[in-house]
C-alpha atoms as a PDB file:
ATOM      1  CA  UNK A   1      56.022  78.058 157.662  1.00  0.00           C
ATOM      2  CA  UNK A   2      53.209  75.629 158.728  1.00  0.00           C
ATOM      3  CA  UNK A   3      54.268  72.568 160.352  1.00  0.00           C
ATOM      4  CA  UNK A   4      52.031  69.329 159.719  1.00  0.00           C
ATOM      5  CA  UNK A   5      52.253  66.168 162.234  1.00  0.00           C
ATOM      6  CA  UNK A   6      51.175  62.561 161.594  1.00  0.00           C
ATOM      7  CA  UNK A   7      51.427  59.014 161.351  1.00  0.00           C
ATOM      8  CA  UNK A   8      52.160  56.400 158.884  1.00  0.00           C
ATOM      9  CA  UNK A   9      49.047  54.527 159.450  1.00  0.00           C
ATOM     10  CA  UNK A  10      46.051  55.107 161.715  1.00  0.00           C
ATOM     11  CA  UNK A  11      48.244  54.366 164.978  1.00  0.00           C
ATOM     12  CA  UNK A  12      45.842  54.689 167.757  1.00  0.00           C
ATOM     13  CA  UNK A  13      43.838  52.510 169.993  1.00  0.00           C
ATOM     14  CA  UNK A  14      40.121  52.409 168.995  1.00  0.00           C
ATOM     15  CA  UNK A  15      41.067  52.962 164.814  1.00  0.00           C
ATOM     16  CA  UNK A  16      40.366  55.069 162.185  1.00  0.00           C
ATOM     17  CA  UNK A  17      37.459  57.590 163.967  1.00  0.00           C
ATOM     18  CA  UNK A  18      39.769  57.776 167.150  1.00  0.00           C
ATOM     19  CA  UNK A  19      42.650  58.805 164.832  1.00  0.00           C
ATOM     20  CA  UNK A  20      40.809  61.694 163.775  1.00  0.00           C
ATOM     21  CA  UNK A  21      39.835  63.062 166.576  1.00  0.00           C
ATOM     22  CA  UNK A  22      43.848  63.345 168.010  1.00  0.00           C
ATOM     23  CA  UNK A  23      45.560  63.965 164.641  1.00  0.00           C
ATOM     24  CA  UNK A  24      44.647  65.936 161.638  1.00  0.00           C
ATOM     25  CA  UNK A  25      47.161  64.207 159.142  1.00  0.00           C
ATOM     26  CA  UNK A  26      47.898  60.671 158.323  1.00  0.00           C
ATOM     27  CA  UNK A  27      49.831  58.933 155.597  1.00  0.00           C
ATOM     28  CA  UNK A  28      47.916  55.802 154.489  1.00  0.00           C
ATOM     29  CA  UNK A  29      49.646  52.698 154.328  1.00  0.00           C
ATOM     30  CA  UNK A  30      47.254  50.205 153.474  1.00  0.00           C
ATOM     31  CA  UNK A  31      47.377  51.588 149.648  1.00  0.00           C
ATOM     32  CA  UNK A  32      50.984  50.287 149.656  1.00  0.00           C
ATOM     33  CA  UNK A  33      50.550  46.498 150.069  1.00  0.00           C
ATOM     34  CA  UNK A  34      47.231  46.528 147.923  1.00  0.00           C
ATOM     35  CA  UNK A  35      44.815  48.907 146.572  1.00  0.00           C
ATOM     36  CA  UNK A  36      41.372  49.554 148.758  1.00  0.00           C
ATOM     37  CA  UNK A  37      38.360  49.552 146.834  1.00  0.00           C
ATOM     38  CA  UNK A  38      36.915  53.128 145.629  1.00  0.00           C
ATOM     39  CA  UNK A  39      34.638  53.120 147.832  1.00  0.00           C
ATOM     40  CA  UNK A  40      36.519  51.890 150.943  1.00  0.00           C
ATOM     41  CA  UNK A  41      38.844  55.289 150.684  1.00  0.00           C
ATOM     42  CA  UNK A  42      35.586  57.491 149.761  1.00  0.00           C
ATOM     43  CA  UNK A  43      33.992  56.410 152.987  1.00  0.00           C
ATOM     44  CA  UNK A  44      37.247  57.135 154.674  1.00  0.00           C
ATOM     45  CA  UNK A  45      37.191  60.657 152.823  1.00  0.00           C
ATOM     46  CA  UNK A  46      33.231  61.027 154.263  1.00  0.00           C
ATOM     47  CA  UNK A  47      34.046  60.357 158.024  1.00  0.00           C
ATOM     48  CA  UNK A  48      37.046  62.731 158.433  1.00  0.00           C
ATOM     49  CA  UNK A  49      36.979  65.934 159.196  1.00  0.00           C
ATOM     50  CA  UNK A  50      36.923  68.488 156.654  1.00  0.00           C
ATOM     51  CA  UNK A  51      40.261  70.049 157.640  1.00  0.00           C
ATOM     52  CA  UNK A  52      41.784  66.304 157.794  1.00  0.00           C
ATOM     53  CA  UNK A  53      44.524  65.809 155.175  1.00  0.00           C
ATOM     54  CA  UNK A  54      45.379  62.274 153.642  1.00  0.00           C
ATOM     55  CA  UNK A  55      48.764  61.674 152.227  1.00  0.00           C
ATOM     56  CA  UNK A  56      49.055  58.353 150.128  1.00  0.00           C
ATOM     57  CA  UNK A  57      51.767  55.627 150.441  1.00  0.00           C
ATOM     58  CA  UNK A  58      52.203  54.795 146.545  1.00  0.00           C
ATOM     59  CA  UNK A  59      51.333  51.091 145.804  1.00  0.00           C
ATOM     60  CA  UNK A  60      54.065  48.928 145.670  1.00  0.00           C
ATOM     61  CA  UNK A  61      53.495  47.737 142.014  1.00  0.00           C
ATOM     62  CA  UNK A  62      55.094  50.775 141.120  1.00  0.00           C
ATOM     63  CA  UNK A  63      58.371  50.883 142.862  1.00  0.00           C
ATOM     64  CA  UNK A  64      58.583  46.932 144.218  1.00  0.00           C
ATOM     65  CA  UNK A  65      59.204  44.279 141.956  1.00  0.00           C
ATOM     66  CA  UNK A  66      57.110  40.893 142.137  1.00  0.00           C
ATOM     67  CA  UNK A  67      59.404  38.845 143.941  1.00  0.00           C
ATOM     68  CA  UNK A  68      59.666  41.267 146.852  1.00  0.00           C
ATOM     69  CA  UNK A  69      58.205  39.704 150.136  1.00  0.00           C
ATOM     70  CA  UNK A  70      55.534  42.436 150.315  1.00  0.00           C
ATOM     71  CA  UNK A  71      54.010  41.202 146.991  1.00  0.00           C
ATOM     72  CA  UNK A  72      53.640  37.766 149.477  1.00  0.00           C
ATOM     73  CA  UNK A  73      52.298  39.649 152.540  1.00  0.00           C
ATOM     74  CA  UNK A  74      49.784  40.893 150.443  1.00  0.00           C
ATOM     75  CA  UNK A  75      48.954  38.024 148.606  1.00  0.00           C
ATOM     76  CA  UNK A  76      49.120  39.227 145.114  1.00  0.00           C
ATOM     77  CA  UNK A  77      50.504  37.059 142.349  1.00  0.00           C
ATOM     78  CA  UNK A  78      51.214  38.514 138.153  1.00  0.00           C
ATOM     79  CA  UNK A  79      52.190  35.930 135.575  1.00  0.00           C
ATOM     80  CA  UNK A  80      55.400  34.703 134.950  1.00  0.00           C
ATOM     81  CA  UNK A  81      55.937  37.169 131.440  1.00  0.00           C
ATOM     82  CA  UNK A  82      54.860  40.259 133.548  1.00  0.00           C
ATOM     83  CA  UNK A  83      57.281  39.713 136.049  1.00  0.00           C
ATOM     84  CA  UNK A  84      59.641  42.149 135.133  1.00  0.00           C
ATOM     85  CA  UNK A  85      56.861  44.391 133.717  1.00  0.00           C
ATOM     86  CA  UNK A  86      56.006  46.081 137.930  1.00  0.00           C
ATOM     87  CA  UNK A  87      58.391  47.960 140.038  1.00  0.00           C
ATOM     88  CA  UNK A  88      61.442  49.638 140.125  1.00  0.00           C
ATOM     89  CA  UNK A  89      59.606  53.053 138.587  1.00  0.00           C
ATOM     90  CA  UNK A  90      60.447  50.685 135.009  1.00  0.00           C
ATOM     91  CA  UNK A  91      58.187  52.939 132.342  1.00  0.00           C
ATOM     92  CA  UNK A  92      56.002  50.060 131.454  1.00  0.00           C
ATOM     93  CA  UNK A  93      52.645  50.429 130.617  1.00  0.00           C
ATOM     94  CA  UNK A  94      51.772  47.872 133.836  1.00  0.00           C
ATOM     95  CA  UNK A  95      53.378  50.408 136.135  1.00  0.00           C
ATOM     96  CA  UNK A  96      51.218  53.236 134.079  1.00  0.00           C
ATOM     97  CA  UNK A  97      48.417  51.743 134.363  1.00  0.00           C
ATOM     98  CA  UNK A  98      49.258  51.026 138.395  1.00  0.00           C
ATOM     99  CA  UNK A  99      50.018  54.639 139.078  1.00  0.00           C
ATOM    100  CA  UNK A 100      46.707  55.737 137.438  1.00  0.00           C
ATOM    101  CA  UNK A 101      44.686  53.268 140.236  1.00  0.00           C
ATOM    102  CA  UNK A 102      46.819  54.734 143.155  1.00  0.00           C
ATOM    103  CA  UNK A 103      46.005  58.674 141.376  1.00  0.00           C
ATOM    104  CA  UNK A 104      42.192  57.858 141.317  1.00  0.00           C
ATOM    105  CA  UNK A 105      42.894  56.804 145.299  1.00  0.00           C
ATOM    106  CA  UNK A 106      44.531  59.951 145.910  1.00  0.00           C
ATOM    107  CA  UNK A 107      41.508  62.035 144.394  1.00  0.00           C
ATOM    108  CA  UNK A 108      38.857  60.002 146.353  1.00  0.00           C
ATOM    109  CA  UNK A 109      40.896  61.066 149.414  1.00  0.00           C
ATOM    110  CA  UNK A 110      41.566  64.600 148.713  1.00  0.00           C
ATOM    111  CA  UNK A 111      45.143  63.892 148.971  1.00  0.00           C
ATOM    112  CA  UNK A 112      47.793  66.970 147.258  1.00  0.00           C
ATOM    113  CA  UNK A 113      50.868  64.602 148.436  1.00  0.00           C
ATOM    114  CA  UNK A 114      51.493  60.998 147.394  1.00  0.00           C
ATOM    115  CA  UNK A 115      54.603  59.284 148.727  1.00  0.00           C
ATOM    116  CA  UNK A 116      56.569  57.329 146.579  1.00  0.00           C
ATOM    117  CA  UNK A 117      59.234  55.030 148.194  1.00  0.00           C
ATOM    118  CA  UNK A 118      61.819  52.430 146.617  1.00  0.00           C
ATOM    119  CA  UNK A 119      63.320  49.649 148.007  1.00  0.00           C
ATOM    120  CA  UNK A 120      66.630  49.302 149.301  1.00  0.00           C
ATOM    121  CA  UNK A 121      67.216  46.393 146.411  1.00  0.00           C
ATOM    122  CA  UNK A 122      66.732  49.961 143.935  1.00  0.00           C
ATOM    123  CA  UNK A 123      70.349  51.158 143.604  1.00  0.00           C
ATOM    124  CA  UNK A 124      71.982  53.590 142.010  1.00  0.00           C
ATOM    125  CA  UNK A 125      72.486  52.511 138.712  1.00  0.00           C
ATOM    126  CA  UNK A 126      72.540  54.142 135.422  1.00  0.00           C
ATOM    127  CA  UNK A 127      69.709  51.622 134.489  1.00  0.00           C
ATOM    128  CA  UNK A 128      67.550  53.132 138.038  1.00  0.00           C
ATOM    129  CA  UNK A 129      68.401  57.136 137.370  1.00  0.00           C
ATOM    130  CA  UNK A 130      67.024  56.642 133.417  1.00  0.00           C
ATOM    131  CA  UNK A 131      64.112  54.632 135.603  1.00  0.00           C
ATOM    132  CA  UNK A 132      63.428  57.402 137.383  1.00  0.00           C
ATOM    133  CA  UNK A 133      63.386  60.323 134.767  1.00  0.00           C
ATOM    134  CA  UNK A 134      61.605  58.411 132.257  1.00  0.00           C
ATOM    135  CA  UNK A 135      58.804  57.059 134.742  1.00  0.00           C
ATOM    136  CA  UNK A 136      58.326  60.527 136.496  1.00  0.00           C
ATOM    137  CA  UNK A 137      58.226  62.786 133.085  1.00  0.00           C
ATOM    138  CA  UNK A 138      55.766  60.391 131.931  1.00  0.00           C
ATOM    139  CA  UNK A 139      53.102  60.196 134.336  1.00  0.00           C
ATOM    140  CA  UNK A 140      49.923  62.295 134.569  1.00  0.00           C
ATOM    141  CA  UNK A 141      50.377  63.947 138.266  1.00  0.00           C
ATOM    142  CA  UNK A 142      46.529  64.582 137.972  1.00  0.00           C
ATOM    143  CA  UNK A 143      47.772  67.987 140.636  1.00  0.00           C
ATOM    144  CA  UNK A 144      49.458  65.568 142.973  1.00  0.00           C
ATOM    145  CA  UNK A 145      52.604  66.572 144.729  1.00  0.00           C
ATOM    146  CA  UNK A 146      55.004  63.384 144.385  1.00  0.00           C
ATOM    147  CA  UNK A 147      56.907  63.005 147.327  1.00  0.00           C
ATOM    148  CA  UNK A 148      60.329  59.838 146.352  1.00  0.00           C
ATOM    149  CA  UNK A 149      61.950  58.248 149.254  1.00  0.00           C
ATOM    150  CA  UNK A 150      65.046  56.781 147.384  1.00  0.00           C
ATOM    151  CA  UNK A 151      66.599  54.350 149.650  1.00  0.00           C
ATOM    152  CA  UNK A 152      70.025  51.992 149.510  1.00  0.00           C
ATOM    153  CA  UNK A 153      72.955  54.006 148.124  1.00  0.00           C
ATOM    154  CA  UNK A 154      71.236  56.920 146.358  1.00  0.00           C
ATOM    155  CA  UNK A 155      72.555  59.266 149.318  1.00  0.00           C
ATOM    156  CA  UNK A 156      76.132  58.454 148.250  1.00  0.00           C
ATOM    157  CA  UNK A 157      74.816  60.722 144.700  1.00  0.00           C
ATOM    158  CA  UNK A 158      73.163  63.298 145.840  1.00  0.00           C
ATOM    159  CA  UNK A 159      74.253  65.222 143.530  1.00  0.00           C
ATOM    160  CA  UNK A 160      71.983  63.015 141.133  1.00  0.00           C
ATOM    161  CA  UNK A 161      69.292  62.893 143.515  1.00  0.00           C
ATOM    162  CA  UNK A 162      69.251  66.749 143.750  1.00  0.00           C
ATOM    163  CA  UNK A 163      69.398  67.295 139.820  1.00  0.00           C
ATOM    164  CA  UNK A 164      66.165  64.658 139.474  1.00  0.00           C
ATOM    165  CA  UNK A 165      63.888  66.345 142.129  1.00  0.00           C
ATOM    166  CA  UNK A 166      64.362  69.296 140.119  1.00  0.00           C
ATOM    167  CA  UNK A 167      64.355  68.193 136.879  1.00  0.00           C
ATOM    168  CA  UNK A 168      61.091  66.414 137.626  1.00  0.00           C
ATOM    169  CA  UNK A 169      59.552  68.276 140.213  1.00  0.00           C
ATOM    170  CA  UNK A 170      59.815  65.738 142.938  1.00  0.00           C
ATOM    171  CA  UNK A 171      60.405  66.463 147.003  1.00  0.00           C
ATOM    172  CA  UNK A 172      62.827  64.091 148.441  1.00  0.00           C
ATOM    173  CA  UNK A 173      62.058  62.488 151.494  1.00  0.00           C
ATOM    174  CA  UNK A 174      64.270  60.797 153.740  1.00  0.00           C
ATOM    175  CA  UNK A 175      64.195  60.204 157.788  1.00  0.00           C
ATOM    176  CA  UNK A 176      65.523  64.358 158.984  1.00  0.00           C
ATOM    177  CA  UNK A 177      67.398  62.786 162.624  1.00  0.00           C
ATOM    178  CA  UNK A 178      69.284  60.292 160.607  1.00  0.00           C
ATOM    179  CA  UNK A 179      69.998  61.796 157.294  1.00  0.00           C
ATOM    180  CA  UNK A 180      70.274  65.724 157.824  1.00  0.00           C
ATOM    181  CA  UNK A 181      67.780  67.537 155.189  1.00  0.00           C
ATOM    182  CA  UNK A 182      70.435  67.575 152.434  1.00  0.00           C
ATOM    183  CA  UNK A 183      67.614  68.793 149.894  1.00  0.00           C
ATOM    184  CA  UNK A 184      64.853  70.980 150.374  1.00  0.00           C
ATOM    185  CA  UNK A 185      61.643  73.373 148.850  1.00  0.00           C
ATOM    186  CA  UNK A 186      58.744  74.982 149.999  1.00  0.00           C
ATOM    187  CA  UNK A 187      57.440  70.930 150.859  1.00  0.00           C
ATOM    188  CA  UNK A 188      59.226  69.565 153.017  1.00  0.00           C
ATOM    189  CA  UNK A 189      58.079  65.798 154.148  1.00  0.00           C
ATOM    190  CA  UNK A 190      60.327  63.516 156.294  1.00  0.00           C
ATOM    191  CA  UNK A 191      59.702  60.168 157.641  1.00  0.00           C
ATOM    192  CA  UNK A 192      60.771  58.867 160.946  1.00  0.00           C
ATOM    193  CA  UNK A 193      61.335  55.177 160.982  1.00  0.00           C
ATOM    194  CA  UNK A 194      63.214  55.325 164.453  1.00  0.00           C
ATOM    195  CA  UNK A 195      67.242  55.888 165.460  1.00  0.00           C
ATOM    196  CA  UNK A 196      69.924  52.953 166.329  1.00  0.00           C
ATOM    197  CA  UNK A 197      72.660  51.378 164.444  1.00  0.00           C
ATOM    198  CA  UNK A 198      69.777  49.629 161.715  1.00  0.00           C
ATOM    199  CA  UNK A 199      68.322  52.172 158.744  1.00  0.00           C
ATOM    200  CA  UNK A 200      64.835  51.170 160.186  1.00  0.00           C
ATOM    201  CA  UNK A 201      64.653  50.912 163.533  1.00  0.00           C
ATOM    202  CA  UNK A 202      60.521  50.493 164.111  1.00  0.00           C
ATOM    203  CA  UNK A 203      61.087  49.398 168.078  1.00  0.00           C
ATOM    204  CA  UNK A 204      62.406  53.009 168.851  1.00  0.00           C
ATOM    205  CA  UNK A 205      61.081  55.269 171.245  1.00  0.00           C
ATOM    206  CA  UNK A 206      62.527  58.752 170.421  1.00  0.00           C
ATOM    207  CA  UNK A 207      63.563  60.144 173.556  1.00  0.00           C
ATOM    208  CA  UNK A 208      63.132  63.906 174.663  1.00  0.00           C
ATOM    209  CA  UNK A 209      66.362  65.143 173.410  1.00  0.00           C
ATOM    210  CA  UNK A 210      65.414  62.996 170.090  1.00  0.00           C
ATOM    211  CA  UNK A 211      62.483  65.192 169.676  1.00  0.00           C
ATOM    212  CA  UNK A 212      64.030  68.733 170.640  1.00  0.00           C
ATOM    213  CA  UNK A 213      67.179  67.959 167.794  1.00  0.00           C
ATOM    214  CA  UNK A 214      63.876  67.028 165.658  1.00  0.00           C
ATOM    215  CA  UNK A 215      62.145  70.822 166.923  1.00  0.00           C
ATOM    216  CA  UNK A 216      65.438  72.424 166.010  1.00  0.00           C
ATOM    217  CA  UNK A 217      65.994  71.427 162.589  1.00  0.00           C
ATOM    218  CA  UNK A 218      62.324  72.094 161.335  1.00  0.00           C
ATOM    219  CA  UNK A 219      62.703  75.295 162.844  1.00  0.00           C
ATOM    220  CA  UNK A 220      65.846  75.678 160.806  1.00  0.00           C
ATOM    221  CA  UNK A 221      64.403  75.250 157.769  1.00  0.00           C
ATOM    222  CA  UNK A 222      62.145  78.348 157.461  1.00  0.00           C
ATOM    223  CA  UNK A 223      65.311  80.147 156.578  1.00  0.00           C
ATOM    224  CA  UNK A 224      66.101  77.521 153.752  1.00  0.00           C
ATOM    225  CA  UNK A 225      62.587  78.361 152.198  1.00  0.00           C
ATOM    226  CA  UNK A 226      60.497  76.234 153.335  1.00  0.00           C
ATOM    227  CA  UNK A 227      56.527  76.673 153.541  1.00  0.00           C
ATOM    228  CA  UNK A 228      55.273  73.481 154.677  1.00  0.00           C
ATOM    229  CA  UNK A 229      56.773  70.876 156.818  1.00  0.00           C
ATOM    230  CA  UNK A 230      55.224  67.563 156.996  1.00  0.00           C
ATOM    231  CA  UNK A 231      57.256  65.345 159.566  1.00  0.00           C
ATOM    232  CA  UNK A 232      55.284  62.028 159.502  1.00  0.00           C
ATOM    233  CA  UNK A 233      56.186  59.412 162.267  1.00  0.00           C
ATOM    234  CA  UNK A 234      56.667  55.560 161.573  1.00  0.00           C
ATOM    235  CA  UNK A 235      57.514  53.581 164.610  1.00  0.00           C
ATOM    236  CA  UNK A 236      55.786  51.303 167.265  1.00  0.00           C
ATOM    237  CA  UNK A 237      55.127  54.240 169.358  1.00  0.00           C
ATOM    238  CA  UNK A 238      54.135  56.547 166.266  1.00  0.00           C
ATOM    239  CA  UNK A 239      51.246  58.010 167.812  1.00  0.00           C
ATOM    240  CA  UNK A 240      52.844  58.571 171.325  1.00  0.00           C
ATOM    241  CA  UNK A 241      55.750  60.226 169.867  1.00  0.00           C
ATOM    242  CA  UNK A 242      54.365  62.538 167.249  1.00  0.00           C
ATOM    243  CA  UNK A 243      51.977  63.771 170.697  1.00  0.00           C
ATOM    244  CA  UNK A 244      55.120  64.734 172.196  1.00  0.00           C
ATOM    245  CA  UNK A 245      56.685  66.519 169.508  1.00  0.00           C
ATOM    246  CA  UNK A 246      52.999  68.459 168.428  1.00  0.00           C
ATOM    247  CA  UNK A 247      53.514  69.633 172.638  1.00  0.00           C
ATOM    248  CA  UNK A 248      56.980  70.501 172.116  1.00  0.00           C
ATOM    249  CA  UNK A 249      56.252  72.691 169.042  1.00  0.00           C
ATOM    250  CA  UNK A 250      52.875  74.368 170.861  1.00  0.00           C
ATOM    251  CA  UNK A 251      55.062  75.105 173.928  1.00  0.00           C
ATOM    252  CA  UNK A 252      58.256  76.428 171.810  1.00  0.00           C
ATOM    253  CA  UNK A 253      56.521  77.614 168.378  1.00  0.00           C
ATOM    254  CA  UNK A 254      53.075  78.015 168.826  1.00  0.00           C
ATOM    255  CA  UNK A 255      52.338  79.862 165.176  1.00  0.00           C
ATOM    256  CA  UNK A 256      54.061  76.509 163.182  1.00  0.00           C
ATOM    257  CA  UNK A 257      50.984  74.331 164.072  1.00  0.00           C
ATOM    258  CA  UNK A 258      48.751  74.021 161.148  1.00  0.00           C
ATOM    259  CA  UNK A 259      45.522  75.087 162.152  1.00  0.00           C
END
């Protein structure tokens, strides 16, 4: 098993360039709120390393409806009769047509993994599950590995959730200190959004015991059948934190490192 270590964004002091030189995976974010130009994410693609790997944040056209507050931050407005056209995986040929924009981002970058991630207001409903099959067997994966971070209530059905990700190919992704890794294959990817009583908890500075229940369970799940662990940080202290935990695996499992 190779384990991969990251951030969700380019978390360090002095941006993108300094990134690359401490870390050799990131997820992007900015391709959530709205897409980058072409040639924005090509240039990014030209000054990283060649062993650098980009995963994608999906944007949130797809999986966010219009009226969500992140349409605001980002300043994007669609018509009033499109309004129920975007988000919530609904097999329109607007979220089609957004999914291809966000595929042609993920080949500029040389990405294999792109992360898609609901909102809490995305229950489990009948209405969501057909959502999800419908919009997932439908899509041209152009060779991407999707990666679906189902949020809200979804983990009270995972017996749903489990039949879907194999039904349509999909790795589940949820935070591995909070949730457990109910569900996994030879991908693994788990996001850390930080422990306390609130789901996200982006203040929280994962403390050394945090990071050593974090080494054990990766190490655990080489016996489940896993290949490739991606455990991608999302916090304040992102880049501080997934330091530590790259230390703790060199000084406890020095052959997990991807090289």
């Amino acid at each position: 098993m190779r384990v991969k270590i990251g951030c969700c964004g380019f978390a360090v002091r002095g941006g993108m360039k300094a990134y690359f030189g401490q870390f050799k995976l990131v997820e992007v974010q900015r391709t959530f709120y709205k897409l980058p130009r072409l040639g924005t994410v090509q240039r990014w693609r030209s000054q990283a390393p060649s062993d650098f790997e980009f995963t994608v944040k999906a944007w949130q056209a797809i999986t966010h409806p219009p009226t969500s507050p992140t349409w605001r931050k980002a300043g994007l407005s669609v018509p009033e009769e499109k309004r129920d056209r975007y988000g919530f995986l609904r097999p329109t040929e607007e979220n089609f047509e957004a999914w291809e924009q966000v595929a042609h981002v993920c080949e500029a970058l040389g990405a294999r993994i792109c992360v898609i991630q609901c909102p809490p207001s995305f229950r489990f409903t009948p209405e969501n599950v057909e959502n999800v099959r419908a919009f997932f067997s439908s899509v041209n994966r152009h060779g991407l590995l999707l990666a679906w971070e189902p949020r809200a209530d979804w983990r009270q059905h995972m017996d749903v959730v489990e039949k879907l990700c194999h039904e349509l190919d999909l790795i589940y992704v949820t935070d591995v200190l909070r949730h457990g890794a109910p569900l996994v294959g030879p991908v693994f990817y788990t996001r850390l959004h930080g422990l306390a009583k609130r789901e996200f908890d982006y203040r929280y500075r994962y403390t050394d015991e945090d990071l050593t229940r974090l080494m054990d369970i990766i190490i655990g799940l080489e016996e489940r059948g896993v290949e490739e662990a991606y455990v991608l940080f999302n916090n304040i202290y992102m880049a501080e934190d997934a330091k530590r935990f790259s230390r703790l695996v060199e000084e406890r499992a020095p052959g997990l490192l991807s090289a």
